[in-house]
C-alpha atoms as a PDB file:
ATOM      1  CA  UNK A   1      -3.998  17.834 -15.205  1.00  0.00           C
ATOM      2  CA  UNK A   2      -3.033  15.753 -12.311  1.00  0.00           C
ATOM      3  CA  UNK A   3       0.145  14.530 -11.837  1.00  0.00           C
ATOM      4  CA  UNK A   4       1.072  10.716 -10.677  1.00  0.00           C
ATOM      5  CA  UNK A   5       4.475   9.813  -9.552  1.00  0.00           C
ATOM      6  CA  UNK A   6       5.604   6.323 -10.844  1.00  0.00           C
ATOM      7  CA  UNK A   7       7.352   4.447  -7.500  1.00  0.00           C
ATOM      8  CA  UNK A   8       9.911   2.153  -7.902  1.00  0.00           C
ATOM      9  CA  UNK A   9      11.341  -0.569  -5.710  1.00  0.00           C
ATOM     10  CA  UNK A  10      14.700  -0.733  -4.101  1.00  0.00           C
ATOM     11  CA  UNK A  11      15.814  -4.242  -5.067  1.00  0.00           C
ATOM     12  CA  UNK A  12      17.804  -3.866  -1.795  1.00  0.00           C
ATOM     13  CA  UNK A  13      14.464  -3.973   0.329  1.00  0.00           C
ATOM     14  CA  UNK A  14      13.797  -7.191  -1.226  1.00  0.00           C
ATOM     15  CA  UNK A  15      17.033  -8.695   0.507  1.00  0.00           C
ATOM     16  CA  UNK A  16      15.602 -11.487   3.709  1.00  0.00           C
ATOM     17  CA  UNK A  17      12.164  -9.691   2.838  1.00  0.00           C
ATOM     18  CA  UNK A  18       9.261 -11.375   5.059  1.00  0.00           C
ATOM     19  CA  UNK A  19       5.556 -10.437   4.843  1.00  0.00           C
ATOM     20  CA  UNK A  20       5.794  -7.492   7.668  1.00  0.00           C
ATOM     21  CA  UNK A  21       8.489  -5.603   5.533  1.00  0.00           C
ATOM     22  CA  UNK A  22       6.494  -6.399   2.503  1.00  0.00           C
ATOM     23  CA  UNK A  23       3.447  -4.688   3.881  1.00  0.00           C
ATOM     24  CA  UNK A  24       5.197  -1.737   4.476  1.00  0.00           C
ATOM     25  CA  UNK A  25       6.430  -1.923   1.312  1.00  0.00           C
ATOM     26  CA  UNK A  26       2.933  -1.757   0.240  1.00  0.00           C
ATOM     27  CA  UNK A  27       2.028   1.407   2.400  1.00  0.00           C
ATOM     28  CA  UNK A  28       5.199   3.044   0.799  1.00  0.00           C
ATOM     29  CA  UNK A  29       4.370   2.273  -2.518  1.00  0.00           C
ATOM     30  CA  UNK A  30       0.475   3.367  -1.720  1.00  0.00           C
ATOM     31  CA  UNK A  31       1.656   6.580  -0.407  1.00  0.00           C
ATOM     32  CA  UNK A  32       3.820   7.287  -3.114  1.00  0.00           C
ATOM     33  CA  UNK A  33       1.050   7.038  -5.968  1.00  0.00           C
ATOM     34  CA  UNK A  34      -1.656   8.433  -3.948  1.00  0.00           C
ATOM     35  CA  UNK A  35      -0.203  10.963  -2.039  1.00  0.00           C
ATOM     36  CA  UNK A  36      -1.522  13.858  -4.200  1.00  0.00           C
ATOM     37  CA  UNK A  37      -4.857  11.922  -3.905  1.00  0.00           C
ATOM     38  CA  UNK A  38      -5.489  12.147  -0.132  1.00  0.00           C
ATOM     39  CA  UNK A  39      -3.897  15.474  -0.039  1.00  0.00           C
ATOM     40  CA  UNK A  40      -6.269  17.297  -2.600  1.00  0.00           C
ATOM     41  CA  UNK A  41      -9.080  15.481  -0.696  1.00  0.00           C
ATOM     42  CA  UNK A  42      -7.504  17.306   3.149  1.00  0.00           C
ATOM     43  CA  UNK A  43      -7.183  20.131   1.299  1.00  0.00           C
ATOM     44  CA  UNK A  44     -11.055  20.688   0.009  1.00  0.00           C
ATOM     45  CA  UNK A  45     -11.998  20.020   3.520  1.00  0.00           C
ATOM     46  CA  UNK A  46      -9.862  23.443   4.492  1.00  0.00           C
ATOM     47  CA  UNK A  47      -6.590  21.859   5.722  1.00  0.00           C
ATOM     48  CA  UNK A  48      -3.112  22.033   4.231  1.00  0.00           C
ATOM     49  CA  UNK A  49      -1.159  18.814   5.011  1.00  0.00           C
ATOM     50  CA  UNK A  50       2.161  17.380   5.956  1.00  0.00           C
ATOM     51  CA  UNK A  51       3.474  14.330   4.397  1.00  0.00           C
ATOM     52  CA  UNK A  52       3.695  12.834   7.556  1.00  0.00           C
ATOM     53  CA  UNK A  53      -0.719  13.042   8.131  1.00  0.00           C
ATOM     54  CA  UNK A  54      -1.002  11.632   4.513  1.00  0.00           C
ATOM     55  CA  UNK A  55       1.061   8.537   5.780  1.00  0.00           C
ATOM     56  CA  UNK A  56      -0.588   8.247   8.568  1.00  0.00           C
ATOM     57  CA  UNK A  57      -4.071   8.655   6.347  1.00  0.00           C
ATOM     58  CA  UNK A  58      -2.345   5.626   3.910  1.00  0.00           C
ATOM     59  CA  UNK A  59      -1.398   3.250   6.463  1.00  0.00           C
ATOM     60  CA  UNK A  60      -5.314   3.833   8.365  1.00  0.00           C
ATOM     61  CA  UNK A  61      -6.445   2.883   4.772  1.00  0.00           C
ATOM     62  CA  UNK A  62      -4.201  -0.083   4.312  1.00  0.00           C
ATOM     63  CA  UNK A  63      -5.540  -1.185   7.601  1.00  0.00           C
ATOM     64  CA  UNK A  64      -8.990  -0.674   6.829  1.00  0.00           C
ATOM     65  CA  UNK A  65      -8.362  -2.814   3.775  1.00  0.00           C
ATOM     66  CA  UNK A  66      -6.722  -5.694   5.144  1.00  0.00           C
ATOM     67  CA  UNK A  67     -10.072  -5.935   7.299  1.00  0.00           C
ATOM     68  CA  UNK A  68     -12.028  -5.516   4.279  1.00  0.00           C
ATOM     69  CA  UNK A  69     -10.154  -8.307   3.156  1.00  0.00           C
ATOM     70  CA  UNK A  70     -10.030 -10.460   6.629  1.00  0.00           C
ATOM     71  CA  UNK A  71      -6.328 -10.273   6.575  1.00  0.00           C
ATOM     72  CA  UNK A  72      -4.044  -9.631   9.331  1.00  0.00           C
ATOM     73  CA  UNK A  73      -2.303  -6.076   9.437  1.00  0.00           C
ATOM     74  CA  UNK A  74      -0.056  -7.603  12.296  1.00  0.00           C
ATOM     75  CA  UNK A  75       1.283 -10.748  10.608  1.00  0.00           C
ATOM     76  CA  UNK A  76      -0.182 -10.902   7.149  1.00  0.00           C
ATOM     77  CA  UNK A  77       0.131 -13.806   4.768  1.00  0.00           C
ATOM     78  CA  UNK A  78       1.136 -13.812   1.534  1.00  0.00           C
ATOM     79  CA  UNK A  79      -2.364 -14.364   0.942  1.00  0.00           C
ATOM     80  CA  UNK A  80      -3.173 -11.168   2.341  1.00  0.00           C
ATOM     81  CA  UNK A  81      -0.882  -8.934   1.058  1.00  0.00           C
ATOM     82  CA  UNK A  82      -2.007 -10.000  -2.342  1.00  0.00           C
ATOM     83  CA  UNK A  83      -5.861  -9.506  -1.753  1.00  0.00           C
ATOM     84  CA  UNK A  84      -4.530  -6.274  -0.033  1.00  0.00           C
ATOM     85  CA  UNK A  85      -3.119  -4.926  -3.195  1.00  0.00           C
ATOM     86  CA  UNK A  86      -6.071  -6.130  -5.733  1.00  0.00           C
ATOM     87  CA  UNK A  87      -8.510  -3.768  -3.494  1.00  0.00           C
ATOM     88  CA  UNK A  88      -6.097  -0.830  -3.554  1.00  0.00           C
ATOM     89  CA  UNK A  89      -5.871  -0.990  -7.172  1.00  0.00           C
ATOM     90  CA  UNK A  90      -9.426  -1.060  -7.794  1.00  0.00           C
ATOM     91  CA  UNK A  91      -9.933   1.608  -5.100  1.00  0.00           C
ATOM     92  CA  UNK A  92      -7.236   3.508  -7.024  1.00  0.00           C
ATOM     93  CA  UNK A  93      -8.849   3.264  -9.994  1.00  0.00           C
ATOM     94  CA  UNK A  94     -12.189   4.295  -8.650  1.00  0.00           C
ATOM     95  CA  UNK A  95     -10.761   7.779  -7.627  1.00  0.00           C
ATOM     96  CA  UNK A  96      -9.690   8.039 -11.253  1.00  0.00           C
ATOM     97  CA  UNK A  97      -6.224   6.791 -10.835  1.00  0.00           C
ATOM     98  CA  UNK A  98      -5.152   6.127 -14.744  1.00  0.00           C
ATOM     99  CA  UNK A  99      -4.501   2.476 -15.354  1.00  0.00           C
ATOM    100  CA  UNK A 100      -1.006   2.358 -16.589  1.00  0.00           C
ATOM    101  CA  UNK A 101      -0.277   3.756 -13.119  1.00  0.00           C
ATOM    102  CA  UNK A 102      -2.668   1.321 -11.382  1.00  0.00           C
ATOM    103  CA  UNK A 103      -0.551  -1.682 -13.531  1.00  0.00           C
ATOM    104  CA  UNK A 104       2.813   0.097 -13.256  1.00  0.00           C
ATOM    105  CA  UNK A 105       2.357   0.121  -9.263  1.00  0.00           C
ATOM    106  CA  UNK A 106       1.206  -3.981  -9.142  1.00  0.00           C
ATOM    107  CA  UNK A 107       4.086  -4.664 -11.105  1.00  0.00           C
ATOM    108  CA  UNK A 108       6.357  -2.986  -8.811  1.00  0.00           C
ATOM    109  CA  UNK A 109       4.365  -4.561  -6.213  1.00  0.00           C
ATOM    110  CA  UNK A 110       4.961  -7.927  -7.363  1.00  0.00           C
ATOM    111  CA  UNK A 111       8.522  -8.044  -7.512  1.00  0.00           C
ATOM    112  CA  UNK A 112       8.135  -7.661  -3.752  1.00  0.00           C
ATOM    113  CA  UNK A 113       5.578 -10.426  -3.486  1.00  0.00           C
ATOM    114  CA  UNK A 114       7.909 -12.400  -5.661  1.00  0.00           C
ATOM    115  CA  UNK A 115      10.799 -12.132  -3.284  1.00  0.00           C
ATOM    116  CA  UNK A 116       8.467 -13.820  -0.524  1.00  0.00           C
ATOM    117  CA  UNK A 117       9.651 -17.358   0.597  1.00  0.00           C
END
């Protein structure tokens, strides 16, 4: 059975939080649930996998969704950020991702969102 780790945020990266840090935020929180994801799916192709190339393979699909989205990876909105994180849930939960991960994640997620001015 697959295992999914459960990521938690550091209330102290919330402290003068704008929408860059909160993005990365996103790509950390991302990698941490999906990182057994995109390396089962390097390793059918043949390729064992550092931690480093999965967070590299995260962030490229962060940035492919913010332009999925029309958001800015740069200097995204709130806006963004939020549409951001609905299409990595449901792309999460179209790889099979359970749901009570998927809603554990957003929650986590939008403590960080919260702590936007």
């Amino acid at each position: 059975m697959k295992k999914y780790k459960r990521w938690f945020v550091d209330e102290k990266d919330l402290i003068g939080l704008d929408t860059r840090r909160a993005r990365d935020i996103i790509i950390k929180c991302f990698f941490e649930a999906q990182k057994e994801t995109f390396a089962r799916v390097k390793e059918s192709l043949g390729r064992k996998v550092s931690d480093d190339e999965i967070l590299e393979s995260v962030t490229n699909a962060v940035k492919l969704v913010f332009k999925e989205v029309n958001g800015s990876f740069e200097n995204p909105s709130k806006q963004d950020l939020l549409n951001v994180v609905e299409r990595l849930a449901s792309k999460s939960a179209s790889w099979g991702t359970p749901q009570d991960i998927i809603e554990h994640h957003k929650t986590q997620i939008e403590k960080v969102l919260g702590a936007l001015r």
